[in-house]
PDB file of N, CA and C in Angstrom:
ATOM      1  N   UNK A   1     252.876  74.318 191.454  1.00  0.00           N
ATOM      2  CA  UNK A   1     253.392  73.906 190.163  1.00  0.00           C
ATOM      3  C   UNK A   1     252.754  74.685 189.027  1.00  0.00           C
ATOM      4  N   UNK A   2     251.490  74.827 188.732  1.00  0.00           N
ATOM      5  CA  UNK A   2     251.049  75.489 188.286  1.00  0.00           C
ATOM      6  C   UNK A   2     251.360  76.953 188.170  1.00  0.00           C
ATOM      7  N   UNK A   3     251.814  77.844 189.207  1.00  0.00           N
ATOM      8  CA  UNK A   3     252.045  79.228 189.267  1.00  0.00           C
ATOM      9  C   UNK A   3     253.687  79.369 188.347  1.00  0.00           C
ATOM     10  N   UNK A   4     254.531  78.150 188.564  1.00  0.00           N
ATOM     11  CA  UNK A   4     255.807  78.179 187.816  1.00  0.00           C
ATOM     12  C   UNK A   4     255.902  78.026 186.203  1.00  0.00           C
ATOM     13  N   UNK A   5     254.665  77.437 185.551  1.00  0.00           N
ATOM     14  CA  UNK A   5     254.647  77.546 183.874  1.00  0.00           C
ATOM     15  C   UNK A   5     254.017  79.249 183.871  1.00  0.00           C
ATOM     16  N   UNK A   6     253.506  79.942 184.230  1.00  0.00           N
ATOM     17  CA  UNK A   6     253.300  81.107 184.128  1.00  0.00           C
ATOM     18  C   UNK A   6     254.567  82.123 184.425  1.00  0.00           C
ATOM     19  N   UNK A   7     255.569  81.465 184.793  1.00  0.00           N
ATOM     20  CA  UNK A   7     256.732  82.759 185.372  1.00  0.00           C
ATOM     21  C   UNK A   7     257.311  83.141 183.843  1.00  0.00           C
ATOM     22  N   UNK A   8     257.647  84.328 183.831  1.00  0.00           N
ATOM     23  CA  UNK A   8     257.998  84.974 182.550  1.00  0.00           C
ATOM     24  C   UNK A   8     259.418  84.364 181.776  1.00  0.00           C
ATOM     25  N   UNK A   9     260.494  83.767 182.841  1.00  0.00           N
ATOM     26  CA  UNK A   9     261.360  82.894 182.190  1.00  0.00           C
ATOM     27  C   UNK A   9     260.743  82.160 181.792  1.00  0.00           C
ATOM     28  N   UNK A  10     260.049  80.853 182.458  1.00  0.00           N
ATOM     29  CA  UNK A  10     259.594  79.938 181.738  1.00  0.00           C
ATOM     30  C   UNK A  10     258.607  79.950 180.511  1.00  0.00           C
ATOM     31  N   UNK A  11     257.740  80.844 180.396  1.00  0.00           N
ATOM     32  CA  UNK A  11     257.346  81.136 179.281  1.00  0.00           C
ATOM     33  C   UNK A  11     258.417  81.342 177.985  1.00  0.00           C
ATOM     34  N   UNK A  12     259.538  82.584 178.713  1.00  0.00           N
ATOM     35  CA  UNK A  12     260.125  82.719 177.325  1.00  0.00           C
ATOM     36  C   UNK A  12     260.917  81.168 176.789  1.00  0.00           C
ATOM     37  N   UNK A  13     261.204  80.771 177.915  1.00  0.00           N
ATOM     38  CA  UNK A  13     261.717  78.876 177.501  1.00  0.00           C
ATOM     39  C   UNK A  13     260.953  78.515 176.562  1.00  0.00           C
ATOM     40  N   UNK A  14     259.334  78.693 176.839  1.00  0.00           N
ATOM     41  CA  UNK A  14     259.012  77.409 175.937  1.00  0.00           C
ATOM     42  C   UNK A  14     258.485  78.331 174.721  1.00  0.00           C
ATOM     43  N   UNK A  15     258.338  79.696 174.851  1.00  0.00           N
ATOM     44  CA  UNK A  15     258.078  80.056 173.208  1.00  0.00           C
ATOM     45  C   UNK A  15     259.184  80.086 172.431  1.00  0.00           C
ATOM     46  N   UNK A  16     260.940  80.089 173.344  1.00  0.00           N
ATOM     47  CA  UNK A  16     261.855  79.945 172.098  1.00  0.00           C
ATOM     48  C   UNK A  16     262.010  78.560 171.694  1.00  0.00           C
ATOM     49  N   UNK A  17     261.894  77.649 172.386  1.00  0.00           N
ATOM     50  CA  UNK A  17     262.080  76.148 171.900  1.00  0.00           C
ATOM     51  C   UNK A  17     261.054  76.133 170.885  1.00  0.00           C
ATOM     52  N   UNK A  18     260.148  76.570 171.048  1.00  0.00           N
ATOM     53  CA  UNK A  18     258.570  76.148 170.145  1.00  0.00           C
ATOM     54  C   UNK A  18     259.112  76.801 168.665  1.00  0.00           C
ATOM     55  N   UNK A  19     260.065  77.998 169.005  1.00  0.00           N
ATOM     56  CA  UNK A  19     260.501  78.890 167.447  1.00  0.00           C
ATOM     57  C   UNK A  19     261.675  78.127 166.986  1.00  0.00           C
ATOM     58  N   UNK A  20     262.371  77.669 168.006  1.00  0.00           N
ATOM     59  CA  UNK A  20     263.639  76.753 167.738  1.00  0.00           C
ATOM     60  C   UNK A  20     262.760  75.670 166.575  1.00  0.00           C
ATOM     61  N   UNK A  21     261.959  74.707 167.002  1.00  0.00           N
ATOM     62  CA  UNK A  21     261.094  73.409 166.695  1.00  0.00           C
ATOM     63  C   UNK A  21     260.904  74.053 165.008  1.00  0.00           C
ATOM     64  N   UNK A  22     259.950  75.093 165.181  1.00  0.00           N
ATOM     65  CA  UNK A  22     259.265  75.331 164.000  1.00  0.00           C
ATOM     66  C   UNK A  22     260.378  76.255 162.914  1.00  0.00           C
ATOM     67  N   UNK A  23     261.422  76.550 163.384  1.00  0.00           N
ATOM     68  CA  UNK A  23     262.520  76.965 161.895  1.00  0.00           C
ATOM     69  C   UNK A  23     263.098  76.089 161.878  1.00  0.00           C
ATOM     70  N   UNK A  24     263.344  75.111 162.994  1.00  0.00           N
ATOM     71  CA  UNK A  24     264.072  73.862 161.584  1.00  0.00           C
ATOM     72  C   UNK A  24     263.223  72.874 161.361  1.00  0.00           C
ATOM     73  N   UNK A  25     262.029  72.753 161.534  1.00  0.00           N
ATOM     74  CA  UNK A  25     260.837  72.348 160.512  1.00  0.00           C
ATOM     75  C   UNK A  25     260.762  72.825 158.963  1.00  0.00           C
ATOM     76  N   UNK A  26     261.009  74.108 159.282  1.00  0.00           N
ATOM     77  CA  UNK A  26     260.571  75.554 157.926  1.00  0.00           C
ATOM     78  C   UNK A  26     261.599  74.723 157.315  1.00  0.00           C
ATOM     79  N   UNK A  27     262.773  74.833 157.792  1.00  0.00           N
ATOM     80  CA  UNK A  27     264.140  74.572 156.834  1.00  0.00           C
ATOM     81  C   UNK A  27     263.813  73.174 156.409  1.00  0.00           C
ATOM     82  N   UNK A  28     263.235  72.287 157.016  1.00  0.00           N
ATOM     83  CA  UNK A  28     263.666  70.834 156.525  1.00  0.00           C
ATOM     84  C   UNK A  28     262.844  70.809 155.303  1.00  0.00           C
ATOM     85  N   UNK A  29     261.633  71.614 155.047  1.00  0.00           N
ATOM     86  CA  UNK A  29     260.921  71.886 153.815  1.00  0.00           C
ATOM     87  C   UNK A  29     260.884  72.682 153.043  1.00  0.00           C
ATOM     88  N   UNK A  30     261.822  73.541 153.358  1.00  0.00           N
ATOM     89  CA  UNK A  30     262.234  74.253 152.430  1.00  0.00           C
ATOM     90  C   UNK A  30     262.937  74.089 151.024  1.00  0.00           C
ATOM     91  N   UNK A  31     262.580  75.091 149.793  1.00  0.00           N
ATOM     92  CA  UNK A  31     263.652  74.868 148.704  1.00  0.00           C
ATOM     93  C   UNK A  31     264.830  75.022 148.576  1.00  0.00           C
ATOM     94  N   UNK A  32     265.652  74.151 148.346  1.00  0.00           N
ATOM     95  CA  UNK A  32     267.141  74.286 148.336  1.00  0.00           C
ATOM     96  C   UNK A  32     267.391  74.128 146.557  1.00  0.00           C
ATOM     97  N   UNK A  33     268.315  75.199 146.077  1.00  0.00           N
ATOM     98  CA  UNK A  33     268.853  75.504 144.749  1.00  0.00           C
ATOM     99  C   UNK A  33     270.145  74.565 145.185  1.00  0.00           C
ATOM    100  N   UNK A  34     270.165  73.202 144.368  1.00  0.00           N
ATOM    101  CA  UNK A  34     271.140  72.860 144.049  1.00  0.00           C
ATOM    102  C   UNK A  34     272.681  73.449 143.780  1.00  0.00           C
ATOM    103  N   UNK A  35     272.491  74.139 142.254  1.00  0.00           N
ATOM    104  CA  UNK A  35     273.684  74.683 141.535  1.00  0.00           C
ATOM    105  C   UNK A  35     273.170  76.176 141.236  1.00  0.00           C
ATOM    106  N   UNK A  36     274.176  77.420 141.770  1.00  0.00           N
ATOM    107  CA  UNK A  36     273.900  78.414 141.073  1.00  0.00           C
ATOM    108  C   UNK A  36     274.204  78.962 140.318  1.00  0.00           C
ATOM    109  N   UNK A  37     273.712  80.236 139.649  1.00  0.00           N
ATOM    110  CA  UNK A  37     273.890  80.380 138.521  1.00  0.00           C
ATOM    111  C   UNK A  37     274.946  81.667 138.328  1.00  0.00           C
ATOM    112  N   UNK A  38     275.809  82.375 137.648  1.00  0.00           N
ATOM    113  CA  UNK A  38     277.166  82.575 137.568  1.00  0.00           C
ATOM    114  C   UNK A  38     276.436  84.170 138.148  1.00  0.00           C
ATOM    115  N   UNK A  39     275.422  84.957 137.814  1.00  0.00           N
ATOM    116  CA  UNK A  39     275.076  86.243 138.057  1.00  0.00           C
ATOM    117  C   UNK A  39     274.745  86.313 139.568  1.00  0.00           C
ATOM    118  N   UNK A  40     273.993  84.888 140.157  1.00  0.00           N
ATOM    119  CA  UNK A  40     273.318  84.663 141.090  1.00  0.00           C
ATOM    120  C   UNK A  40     273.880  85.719 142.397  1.00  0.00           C
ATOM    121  N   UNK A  41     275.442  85.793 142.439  1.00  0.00           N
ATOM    122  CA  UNK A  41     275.530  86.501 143.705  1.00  0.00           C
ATOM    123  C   UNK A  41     276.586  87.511 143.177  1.00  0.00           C
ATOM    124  N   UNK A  42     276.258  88.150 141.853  1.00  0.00           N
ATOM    125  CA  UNK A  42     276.359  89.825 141.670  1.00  0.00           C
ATOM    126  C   UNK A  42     275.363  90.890 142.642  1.00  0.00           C
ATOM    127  N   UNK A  43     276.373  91.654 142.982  1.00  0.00           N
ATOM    128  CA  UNK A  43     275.114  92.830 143.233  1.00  0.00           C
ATOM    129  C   UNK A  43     274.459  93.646 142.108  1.00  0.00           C
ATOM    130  N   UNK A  44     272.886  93.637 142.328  1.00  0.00           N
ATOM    131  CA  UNK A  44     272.069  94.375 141.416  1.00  0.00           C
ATOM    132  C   UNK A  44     272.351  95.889 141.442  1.00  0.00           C
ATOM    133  N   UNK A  45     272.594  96.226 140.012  1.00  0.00           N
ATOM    134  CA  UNK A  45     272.756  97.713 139.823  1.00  0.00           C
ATOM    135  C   UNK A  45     271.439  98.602 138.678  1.00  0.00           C
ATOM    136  N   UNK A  46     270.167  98.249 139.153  1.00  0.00           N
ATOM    137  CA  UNK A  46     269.410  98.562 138.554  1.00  0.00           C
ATOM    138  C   UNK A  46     269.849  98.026 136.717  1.00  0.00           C
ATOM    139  N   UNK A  47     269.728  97.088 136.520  1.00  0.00           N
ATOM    140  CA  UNK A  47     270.060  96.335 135.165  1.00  0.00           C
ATOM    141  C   UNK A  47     271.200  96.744 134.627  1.00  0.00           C
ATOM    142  N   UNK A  48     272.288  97.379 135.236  1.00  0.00           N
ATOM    143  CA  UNK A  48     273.586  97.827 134.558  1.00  0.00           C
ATOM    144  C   UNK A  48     274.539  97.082 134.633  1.00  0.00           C
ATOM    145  N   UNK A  49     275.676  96.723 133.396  1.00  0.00           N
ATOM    146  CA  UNK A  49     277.006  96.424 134.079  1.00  0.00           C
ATOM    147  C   UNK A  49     277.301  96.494 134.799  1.00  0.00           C
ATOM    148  N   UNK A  50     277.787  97.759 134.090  1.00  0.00           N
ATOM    149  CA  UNK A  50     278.546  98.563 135.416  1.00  0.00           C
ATOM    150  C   UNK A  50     277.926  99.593 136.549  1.00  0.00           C
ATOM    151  N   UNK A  51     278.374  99.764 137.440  1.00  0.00           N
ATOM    152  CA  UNK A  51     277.680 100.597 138.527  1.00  0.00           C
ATOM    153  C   UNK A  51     278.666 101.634 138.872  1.00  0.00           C
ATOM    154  N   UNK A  52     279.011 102.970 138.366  1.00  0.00           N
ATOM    155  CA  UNK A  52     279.548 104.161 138.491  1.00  0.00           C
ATOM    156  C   UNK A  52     279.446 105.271 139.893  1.00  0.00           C
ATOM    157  N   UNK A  53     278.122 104.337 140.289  1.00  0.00           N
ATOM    158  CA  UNK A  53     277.968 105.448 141.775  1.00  0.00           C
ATOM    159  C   UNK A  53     277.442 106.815 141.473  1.00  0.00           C
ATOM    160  N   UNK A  54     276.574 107.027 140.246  1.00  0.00           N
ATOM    161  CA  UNK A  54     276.122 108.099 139.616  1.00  0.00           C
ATOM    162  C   UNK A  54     275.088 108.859 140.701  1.00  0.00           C
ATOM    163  N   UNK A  55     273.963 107.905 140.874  1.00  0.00           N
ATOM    164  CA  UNK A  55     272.763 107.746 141.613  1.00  0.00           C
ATOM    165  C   UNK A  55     273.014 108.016 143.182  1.00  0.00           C
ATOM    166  N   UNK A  56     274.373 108.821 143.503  1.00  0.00           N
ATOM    167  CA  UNK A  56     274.222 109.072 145.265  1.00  0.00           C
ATOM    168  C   UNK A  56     273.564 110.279 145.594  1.00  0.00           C
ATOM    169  N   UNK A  57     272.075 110.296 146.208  1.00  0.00           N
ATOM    170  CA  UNK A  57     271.572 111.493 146.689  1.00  0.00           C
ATOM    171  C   UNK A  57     272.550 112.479 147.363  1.00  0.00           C
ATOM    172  N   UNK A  58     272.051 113.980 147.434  1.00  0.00           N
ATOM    173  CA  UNK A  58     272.293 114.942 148.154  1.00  0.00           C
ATOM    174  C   UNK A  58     272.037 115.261 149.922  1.00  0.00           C
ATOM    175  N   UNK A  59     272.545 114.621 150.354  1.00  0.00           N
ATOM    176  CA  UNK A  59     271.848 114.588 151.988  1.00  0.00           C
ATOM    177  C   UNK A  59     272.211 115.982 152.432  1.00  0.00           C
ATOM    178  N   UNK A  60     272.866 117.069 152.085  1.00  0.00           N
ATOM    179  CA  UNK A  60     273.610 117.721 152.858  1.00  0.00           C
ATOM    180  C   UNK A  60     272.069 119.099 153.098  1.00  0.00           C
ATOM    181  N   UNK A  61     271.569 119.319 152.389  1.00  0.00           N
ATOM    182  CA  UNK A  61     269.920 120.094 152.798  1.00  0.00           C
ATOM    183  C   UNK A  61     268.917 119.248 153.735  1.00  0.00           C
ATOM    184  N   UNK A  62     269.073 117.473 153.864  1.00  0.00           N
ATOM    185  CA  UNK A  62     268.185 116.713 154.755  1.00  0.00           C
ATOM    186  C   UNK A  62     269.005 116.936 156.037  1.00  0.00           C
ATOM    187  N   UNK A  63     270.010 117.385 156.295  1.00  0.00           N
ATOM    188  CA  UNK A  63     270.740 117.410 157.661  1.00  0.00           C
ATOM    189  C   UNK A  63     270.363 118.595 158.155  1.00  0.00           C
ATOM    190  N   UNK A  64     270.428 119.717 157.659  1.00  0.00           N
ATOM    191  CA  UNK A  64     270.190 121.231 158.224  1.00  0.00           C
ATOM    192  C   UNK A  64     268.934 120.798 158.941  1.00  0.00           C
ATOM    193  N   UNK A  65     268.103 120.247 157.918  1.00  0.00           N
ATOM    194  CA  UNK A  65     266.317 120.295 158.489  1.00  0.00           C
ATOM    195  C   UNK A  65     266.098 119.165 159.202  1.00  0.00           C
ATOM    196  N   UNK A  66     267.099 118.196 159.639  1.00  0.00           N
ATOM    197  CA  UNK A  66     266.826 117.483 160.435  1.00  0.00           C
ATOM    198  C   UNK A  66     267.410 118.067 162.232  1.00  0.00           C
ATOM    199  N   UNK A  67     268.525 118.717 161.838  1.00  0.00           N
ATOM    200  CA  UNK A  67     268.905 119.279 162.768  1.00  0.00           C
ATOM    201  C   UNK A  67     267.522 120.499 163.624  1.00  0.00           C
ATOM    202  N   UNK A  68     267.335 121.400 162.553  1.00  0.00           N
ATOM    203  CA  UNK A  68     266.311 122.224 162.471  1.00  0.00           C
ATOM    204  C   UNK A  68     265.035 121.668 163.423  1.00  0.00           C
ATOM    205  N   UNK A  69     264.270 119.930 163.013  1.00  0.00           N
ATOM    206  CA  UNK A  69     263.571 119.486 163.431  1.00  0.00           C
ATOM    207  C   UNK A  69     263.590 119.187 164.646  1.00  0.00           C
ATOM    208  N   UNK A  70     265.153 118.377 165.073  1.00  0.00           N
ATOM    209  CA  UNK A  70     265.095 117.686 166.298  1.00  0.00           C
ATOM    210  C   UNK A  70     265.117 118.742 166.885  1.00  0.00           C
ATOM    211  N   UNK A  71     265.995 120.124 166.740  1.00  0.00           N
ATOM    212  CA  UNK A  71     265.867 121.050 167.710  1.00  0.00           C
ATOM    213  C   UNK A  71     264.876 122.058 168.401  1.00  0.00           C
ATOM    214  N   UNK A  72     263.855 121.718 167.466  1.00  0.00           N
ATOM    215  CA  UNK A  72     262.694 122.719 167.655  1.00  0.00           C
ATOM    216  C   UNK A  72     261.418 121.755 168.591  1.00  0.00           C
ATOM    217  N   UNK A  73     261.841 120.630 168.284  1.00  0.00           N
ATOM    218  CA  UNK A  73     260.736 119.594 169.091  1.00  0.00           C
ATOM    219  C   UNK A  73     261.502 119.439 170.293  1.00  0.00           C
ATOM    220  N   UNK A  74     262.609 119.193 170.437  1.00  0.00           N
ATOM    221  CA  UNK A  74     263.282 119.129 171.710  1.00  0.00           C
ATOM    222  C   UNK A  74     263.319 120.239 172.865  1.00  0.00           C
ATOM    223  N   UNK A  75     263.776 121.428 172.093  1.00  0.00           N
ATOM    224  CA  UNK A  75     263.289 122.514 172.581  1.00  0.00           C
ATOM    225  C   UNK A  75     261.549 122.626 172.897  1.00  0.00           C
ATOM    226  N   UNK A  76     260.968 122.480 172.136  1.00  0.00           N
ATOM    227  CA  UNK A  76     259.371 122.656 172.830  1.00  0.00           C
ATOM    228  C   UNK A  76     259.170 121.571 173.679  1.00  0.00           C
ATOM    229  N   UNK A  77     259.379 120.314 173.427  1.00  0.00           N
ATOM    230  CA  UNK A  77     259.053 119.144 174.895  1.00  0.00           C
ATOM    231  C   UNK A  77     259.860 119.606 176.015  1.00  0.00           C
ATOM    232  N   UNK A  78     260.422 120.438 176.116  1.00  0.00           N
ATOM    233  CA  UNK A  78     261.090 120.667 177.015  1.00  0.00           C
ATOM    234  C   UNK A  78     260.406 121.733 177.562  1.00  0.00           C
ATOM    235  N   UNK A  79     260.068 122.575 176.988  1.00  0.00           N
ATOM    236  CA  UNK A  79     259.110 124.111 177.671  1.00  0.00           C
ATOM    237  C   UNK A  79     258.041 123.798 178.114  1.00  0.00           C
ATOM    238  N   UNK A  80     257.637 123.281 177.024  1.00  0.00           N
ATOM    239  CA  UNK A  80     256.389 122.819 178.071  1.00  0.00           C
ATOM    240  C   UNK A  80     255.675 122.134 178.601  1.00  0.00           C
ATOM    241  N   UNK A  81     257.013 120.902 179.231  1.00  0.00           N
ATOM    242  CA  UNK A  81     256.604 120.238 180.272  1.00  0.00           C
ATOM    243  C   UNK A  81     257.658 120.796 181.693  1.00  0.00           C
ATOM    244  N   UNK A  82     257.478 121.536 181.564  1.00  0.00           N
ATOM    245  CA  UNK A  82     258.252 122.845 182.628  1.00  0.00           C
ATOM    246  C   UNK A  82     257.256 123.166 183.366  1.00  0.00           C
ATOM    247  N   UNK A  83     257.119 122.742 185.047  1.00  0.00           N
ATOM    248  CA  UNK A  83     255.336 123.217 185.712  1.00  0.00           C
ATOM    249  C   UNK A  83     256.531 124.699 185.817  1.00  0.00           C
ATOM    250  N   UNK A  84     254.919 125.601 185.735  1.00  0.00           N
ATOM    251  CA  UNK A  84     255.126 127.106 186.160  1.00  0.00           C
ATOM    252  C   UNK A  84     254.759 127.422 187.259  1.00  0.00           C
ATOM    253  N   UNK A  85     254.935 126.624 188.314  1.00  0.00           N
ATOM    254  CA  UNK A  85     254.477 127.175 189.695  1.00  0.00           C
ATOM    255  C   UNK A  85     256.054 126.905 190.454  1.00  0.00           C
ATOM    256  N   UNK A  86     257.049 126.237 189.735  1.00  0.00           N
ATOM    257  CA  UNK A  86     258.456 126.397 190.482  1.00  0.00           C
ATOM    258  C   UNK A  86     259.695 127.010 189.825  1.00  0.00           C
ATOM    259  N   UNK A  87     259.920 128.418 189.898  1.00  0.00           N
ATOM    260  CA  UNK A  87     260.868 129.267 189.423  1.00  0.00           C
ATOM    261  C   UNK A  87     262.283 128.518 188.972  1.00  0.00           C
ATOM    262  N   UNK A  88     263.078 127.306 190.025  1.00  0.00           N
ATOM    263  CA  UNK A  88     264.168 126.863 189.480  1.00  0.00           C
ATOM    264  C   UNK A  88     263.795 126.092 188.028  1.00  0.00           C
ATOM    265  N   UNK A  89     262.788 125.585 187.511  1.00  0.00           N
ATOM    266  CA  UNK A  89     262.542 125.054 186.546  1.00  0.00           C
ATOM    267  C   UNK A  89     262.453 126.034 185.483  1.00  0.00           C
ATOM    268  N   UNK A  90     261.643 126.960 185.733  1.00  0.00           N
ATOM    269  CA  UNK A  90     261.842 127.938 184.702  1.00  0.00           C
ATOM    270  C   UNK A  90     262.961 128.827 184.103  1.00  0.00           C
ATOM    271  N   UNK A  91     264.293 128.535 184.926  1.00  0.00           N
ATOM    272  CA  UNK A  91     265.584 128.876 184.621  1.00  0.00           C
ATOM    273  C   UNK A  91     265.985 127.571 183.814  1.00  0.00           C
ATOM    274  N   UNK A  92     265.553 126.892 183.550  1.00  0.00           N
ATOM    275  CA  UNK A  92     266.192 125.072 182.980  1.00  0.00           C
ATOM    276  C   UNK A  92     265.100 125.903 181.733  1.00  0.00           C
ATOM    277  N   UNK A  93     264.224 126.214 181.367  1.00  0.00           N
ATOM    278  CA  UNK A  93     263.528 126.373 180.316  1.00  0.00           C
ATOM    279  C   UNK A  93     264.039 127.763 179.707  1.00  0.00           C
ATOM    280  N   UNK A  94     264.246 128.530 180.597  1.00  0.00           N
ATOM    281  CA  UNK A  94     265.313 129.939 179.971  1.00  0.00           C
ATOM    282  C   UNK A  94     266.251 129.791 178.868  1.00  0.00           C
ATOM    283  N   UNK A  95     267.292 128.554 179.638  1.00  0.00           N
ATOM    284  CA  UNK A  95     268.558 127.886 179.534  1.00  0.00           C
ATOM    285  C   UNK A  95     267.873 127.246 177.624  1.00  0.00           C
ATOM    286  N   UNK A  96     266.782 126.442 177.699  1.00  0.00           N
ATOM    287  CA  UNK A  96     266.935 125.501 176.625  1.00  0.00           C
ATOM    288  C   UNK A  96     266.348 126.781 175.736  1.00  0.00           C
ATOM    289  N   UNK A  97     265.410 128.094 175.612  1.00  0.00           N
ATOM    290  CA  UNK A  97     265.202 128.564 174.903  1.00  0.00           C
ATOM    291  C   UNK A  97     266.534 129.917 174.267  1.00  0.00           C
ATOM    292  N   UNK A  98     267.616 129.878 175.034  1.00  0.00           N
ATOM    293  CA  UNK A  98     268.537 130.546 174.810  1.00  0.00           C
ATOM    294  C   UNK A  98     269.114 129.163 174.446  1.00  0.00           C
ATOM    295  N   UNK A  99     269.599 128.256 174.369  1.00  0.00           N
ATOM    296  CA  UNK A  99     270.270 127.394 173.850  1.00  0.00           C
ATOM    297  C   UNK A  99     269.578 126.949 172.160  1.00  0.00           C
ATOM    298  N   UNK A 100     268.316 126.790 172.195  1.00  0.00           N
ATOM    299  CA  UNK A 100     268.050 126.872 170.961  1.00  0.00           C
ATOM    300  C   UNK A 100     267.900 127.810 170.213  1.00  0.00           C
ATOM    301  N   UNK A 101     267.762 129.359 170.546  1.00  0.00           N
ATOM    302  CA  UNK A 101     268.081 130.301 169.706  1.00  0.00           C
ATOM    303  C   UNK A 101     269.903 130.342 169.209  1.00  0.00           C
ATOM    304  N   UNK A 102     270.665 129.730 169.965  1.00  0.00           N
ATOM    305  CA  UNK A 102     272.082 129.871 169.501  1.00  0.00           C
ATOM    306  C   UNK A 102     271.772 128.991 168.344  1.00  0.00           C
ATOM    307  N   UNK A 103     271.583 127.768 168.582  1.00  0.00           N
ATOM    308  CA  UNK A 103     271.331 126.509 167.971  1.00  0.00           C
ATOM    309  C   UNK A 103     271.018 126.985 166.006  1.00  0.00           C
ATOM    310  N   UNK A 104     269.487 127.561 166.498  1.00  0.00           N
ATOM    311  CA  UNK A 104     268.768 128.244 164.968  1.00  0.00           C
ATOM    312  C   UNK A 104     270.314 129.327 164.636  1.00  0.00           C
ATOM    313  N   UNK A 105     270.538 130.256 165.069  1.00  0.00           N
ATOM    314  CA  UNK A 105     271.439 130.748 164.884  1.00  0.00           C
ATOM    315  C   UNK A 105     272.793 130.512 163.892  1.00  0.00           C
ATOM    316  N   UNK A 106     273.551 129.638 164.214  1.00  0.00           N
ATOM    317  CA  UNK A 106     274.380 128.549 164.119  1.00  0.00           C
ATOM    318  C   UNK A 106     273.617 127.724 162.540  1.00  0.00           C
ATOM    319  N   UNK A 107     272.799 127.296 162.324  1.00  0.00           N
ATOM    320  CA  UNK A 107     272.029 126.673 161.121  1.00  0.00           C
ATOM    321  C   UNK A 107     271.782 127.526 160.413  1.00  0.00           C
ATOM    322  N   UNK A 108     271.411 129.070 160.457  1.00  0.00           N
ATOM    323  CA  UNK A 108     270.792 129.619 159.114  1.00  0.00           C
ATOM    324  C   UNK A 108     271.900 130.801 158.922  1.00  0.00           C
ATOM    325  N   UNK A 109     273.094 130.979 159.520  1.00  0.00           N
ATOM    326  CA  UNK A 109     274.264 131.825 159.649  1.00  0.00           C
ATOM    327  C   UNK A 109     274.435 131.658 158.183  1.00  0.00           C
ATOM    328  N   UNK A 110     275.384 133.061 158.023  1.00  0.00           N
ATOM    329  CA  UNK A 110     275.817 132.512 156.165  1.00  0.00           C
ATOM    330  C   UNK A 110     277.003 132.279 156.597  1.00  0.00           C
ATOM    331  N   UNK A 111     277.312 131.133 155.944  1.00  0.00           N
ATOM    332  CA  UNK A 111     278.788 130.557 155.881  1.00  0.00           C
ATOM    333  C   UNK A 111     279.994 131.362 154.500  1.00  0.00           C
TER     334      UNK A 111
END
């Protein structure tokens, strides 16, 4: 009997009942706003009326260099965890360092 309150279902049983117990505890003491107020469920536009959509960043330079990033880390976790004592592997590392030179290629091309 003892070995069965330790099994990992039953644990998760009784820590969700215990979270069940204690949020609708939280809630039963919690503050509740009666009446709200007419702004209450506007969306905030940094203190403006109106909201024009002025403020949309430039992502299109964070994509090159994200591309740039994943490909250069992907490409290196890949080389060199390549053992060099078995030749078919080192054709799989050929493969990803000719695949990421297309890759760089392809990103700094002039369009």
């Amino acid at each position: 009997m003892n070995n069965l309150l330790i099994t990992p279902a039953v644990v998760f049983l009784i820590i969700l009942f215990t979270c069940m117990v204690l949020i609708f505890l939280a809630g039963r003491l919690s503050f509740r706003v009666k009446k709200h107020t007419a702004g209450e469920t506007k969306s905030y536009a940094c203190g403006e009326d109106t909201y024009n959509n002025k403020a949309q960043p430039d992502y299109s330079n964070f994509f090159s260099f994200a591309f740039f990033f994943t490909l250069a880390h992907v490409a290196t976790l890949m080389i060199t965890t390549v053992p060099a004592e078995t030749l078919s592997s080192l054709g799989l590392a050929a493969i990803y360092i000719a695949a990421g030179a297309a890759g760089l290629h392809m990103l700094f091309r002039k369009a």
